[in-house]
PDB file of N, CA and C in Angstrom:
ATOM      1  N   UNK A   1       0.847  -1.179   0.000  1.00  0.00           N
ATOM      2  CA  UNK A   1       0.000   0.000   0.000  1.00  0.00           C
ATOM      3  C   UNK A   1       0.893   1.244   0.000  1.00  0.00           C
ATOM      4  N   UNK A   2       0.628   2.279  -0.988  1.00  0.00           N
ATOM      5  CA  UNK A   2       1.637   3.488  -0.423  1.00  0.00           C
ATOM      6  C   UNK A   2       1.103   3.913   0.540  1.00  0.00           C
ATOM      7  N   UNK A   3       1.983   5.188   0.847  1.00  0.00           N
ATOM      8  CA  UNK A   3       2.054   5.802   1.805  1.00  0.00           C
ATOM      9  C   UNK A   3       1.058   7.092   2.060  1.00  0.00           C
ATOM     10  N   UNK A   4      -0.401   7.273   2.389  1.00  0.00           N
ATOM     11  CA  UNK A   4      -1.323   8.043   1.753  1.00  0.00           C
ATOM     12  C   UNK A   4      -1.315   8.434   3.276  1.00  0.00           C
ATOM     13  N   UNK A   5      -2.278   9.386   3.539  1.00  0.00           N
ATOM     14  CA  UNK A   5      -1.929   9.810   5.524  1.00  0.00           C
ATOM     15  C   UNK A   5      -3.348   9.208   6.147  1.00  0.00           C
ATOM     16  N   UNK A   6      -2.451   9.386   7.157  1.00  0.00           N
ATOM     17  CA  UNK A   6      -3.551   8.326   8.004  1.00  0.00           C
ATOM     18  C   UNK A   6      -4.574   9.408   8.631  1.00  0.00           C
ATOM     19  N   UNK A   7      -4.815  10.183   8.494  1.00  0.00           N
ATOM     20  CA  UNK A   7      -5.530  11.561   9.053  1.00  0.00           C
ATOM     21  C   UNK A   7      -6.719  11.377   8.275  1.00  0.00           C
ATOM     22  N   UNK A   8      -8.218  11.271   8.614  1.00  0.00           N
ATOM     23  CA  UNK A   8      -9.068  11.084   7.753  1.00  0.00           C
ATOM     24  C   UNK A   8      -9.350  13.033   6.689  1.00  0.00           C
ATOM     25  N   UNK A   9      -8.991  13.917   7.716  1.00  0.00           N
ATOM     26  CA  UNK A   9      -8.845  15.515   7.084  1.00  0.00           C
ATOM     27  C   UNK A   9      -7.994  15.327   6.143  1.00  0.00           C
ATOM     28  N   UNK A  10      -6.524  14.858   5.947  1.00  0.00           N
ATOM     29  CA  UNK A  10      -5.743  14.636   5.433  1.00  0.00           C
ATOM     30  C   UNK A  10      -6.019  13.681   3.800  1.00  0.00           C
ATOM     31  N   UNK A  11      -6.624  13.186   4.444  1.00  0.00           N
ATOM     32  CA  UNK A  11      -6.628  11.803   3.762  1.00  0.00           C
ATOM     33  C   UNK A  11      -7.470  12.115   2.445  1.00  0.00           C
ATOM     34  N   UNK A  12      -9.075  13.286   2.779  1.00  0.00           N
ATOM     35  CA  UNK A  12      -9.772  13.414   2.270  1.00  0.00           C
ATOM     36  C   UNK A  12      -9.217  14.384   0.871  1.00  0.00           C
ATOM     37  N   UNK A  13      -8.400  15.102   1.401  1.00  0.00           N
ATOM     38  CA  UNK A  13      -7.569  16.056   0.850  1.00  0.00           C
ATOM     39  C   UNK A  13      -6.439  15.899  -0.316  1.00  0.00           C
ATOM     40  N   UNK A  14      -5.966  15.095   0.113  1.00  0.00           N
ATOM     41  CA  UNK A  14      -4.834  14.310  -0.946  1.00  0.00           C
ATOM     42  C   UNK A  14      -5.877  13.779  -1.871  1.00  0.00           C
ATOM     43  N   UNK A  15      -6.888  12.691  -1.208  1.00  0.00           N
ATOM     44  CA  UNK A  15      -7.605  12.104  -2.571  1.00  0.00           C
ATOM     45  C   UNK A  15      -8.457  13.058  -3.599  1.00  0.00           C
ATOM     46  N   UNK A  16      -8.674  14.269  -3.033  1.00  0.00           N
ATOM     47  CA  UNK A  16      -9.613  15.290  -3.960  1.00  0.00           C
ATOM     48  C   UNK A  16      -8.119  15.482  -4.587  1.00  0.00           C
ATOM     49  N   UNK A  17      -6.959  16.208  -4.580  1.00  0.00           N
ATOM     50  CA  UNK A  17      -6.372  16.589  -4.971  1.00  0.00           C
ATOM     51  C   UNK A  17      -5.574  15.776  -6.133  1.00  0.00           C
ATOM     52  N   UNK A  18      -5.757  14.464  -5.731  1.00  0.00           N
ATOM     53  CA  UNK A  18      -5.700  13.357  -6.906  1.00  0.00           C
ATOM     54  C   UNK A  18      -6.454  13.052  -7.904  1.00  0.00           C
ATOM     55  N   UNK A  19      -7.515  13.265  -7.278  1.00  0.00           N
ATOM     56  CA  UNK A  19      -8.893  12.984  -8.331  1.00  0.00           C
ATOM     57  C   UNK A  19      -8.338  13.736  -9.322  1.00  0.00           C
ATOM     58  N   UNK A  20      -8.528  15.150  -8.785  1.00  0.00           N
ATOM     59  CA  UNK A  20      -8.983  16.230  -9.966  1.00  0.00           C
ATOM     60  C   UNK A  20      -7.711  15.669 -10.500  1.00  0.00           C
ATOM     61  N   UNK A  21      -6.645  15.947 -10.494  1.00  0.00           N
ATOM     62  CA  UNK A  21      -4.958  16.303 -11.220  1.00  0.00           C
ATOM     63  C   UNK A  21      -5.089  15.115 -11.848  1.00  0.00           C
ATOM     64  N   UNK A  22      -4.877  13.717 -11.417  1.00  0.00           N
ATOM     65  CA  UNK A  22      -4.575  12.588 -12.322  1.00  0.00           C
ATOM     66  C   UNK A  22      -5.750  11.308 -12.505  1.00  0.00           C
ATOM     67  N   UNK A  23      -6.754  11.224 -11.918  1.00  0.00           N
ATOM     68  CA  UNK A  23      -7.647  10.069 -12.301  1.00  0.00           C
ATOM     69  C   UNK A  23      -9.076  10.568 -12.487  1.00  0.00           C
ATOM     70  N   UNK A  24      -9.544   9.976 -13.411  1.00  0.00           N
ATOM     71  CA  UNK A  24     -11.207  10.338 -13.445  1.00  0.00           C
ATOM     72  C   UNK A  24     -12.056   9.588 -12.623  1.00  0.00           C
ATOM     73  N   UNK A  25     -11.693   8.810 -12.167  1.00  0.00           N
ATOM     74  CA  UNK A  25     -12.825   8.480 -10.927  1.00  0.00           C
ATOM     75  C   UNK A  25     -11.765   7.644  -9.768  1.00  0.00           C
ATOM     76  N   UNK A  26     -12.564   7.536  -8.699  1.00  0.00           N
ATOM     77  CA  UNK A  26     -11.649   6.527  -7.621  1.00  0.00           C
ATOM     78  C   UNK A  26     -11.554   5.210  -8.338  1.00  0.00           C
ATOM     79  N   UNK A  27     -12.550   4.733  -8.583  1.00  0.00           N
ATOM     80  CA  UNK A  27     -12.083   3.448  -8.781  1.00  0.00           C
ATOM     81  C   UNK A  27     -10.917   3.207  -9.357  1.00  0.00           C
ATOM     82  N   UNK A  28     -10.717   3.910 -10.739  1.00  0.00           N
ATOM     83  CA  UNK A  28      -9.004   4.247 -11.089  1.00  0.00           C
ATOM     84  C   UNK A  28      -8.373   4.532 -10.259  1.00  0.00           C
ATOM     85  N   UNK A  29      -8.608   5.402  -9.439  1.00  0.00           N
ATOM     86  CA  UNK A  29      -7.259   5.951  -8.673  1.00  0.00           C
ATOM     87  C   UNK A  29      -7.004   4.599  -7.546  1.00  0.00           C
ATOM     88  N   UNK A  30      -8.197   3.990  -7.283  1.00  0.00           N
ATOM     89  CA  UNK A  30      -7.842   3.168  -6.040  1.00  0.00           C
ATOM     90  C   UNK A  30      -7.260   1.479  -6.525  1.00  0.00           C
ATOM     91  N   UNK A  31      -7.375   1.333  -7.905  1.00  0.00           N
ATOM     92  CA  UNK A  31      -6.371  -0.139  -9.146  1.00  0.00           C
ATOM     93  C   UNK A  31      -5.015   0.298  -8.862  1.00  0.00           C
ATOM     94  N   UNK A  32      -4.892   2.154  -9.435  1.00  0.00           N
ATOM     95  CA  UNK A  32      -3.795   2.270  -9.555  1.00  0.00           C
ATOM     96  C   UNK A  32      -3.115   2.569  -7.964  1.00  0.00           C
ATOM     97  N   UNK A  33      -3.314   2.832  -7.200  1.00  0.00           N
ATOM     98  CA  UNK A  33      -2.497   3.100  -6.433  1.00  0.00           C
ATOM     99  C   UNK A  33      -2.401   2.118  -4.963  1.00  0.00           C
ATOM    100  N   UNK A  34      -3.653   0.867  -5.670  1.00  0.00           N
ATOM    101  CA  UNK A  34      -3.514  -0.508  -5.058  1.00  0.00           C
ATOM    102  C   UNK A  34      -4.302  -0.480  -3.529  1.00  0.00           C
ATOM    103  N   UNK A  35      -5.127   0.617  -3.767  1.00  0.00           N
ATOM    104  CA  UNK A  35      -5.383   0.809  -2.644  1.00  0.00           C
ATOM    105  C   UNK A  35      -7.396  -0.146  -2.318  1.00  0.00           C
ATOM    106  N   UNK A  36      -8.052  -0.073  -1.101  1.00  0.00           N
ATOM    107  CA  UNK A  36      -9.099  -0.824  -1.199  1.00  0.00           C
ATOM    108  C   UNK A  36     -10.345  -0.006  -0.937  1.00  0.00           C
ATOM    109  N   UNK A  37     -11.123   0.060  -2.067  1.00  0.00           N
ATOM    110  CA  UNK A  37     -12.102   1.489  -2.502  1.00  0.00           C
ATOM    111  C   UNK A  37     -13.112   1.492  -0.952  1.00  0.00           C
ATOM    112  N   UNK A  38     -13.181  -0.003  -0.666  1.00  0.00           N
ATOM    113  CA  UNK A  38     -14.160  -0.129   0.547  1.00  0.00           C
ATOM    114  C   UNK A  38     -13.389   0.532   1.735  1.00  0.00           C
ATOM    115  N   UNK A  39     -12.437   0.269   2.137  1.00  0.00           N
ATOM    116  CA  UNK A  39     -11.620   0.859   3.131  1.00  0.00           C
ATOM    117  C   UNK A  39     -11.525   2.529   3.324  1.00  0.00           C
ATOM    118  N   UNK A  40     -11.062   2.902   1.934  1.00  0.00           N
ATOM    119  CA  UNK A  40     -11.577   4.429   1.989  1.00  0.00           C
ATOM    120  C   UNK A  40     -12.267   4.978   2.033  1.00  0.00           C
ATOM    121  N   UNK A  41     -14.003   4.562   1.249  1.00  0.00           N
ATOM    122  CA  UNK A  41     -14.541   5.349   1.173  1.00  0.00           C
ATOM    123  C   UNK A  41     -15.091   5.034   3.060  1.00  0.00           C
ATOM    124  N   UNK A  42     -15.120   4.052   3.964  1.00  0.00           N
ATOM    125  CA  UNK A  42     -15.576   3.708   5.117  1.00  0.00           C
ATOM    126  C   UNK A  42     -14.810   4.609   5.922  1.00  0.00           C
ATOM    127  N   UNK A  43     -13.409   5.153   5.473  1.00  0.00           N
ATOM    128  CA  UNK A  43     -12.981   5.692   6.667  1.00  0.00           C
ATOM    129  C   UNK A  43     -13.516   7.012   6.565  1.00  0.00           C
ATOM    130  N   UNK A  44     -13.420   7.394   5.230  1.00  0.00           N
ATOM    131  CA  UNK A  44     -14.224   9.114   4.888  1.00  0.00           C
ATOM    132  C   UNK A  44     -15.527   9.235   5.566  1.00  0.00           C
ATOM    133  N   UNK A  45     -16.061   8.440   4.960  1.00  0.00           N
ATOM    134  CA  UNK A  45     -17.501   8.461   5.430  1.00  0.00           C
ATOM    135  C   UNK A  45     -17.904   8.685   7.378  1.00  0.00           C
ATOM    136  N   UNK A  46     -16.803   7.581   7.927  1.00  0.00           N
ATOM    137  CA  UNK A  46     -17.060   7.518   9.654  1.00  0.00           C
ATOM    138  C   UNK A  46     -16.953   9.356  10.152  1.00  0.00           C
ATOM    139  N   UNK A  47     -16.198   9.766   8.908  1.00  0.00           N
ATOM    140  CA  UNK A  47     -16.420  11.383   9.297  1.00  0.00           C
ATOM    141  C   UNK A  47     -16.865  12.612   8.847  1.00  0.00           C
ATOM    142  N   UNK A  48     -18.045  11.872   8.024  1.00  0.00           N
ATOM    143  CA  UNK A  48     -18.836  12.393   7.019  1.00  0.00           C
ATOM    144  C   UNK A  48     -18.529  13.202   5.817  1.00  0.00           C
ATOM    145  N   UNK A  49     -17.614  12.156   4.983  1.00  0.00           N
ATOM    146  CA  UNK A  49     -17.648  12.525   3.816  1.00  0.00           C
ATOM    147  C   UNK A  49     -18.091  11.365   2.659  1.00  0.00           C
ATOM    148  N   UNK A  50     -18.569  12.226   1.828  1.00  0.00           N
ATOM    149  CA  UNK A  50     -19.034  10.747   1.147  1.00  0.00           C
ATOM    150  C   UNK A  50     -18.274  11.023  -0.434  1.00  0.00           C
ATOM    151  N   UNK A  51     -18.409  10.437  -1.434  1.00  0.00           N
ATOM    152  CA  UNK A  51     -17.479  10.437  -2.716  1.00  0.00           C
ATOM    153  C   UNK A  51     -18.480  10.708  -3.184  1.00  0.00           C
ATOM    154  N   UNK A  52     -18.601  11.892  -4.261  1.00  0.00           N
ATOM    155  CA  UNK A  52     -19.414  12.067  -5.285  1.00  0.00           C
ATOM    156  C   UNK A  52     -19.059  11.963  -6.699  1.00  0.00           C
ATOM    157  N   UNK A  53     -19.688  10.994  -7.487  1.00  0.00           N
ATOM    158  CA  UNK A  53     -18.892  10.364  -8.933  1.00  0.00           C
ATOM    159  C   UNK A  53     -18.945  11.402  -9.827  1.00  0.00           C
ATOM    160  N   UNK A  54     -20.406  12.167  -9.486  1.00  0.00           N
ATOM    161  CA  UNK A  54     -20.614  13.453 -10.914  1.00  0.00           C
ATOM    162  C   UNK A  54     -19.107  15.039 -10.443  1.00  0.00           C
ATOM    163  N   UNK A  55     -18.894  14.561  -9.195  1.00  0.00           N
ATOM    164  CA  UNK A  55     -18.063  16.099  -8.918  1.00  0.00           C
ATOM    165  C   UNK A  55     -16.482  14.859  -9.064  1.00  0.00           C
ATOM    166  N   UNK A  56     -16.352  13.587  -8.933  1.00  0.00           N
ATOM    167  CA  UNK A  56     -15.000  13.069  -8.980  1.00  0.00           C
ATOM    168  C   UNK A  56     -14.268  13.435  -7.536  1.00  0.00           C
ATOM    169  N   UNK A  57     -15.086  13.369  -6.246  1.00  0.00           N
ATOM    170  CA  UNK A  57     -14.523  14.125  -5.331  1.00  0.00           C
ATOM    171  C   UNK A  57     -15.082  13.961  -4.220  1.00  0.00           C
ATOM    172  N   UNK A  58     -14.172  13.823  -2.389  1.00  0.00           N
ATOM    173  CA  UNK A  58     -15.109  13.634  -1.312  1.00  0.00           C
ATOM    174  C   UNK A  58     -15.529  15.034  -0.950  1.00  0.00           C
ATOM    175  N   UNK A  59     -17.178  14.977  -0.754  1.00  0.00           N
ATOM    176  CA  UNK A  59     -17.187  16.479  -0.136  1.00  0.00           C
ATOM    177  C   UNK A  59     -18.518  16.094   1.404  1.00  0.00           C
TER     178      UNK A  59
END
């Protein structure tokens, strides 16, 4: 797994900032960077963020 931060503020942040710059949706971003789409979107969510597919982004 890389090294993504363990801070769910953090966490939410890097992945918007990924979205937009290099992948069109998580599911890409989460093949490529090997990561487990259920795991993330569960930890975002425990602090209310949820992934929106039409914005590509947690808000």
């Amino acid at each position: 797994m890389p090294n993504i931060p363990n801070d769910p503020i953090m966490l939410m942040s890097y992945l918007n900032t990924q979205l937009r710059d290099n992948y069109a949706s998580l599911e890409e971003l989460c093949k490529s960077m090997c990561l487990e789409q259920a795991e993330i979107t569960a930890k975002l969510e425990a602090v209310g963020f949820v992934y929106k597919p039409e914005r590509n982004q947690f808000v």
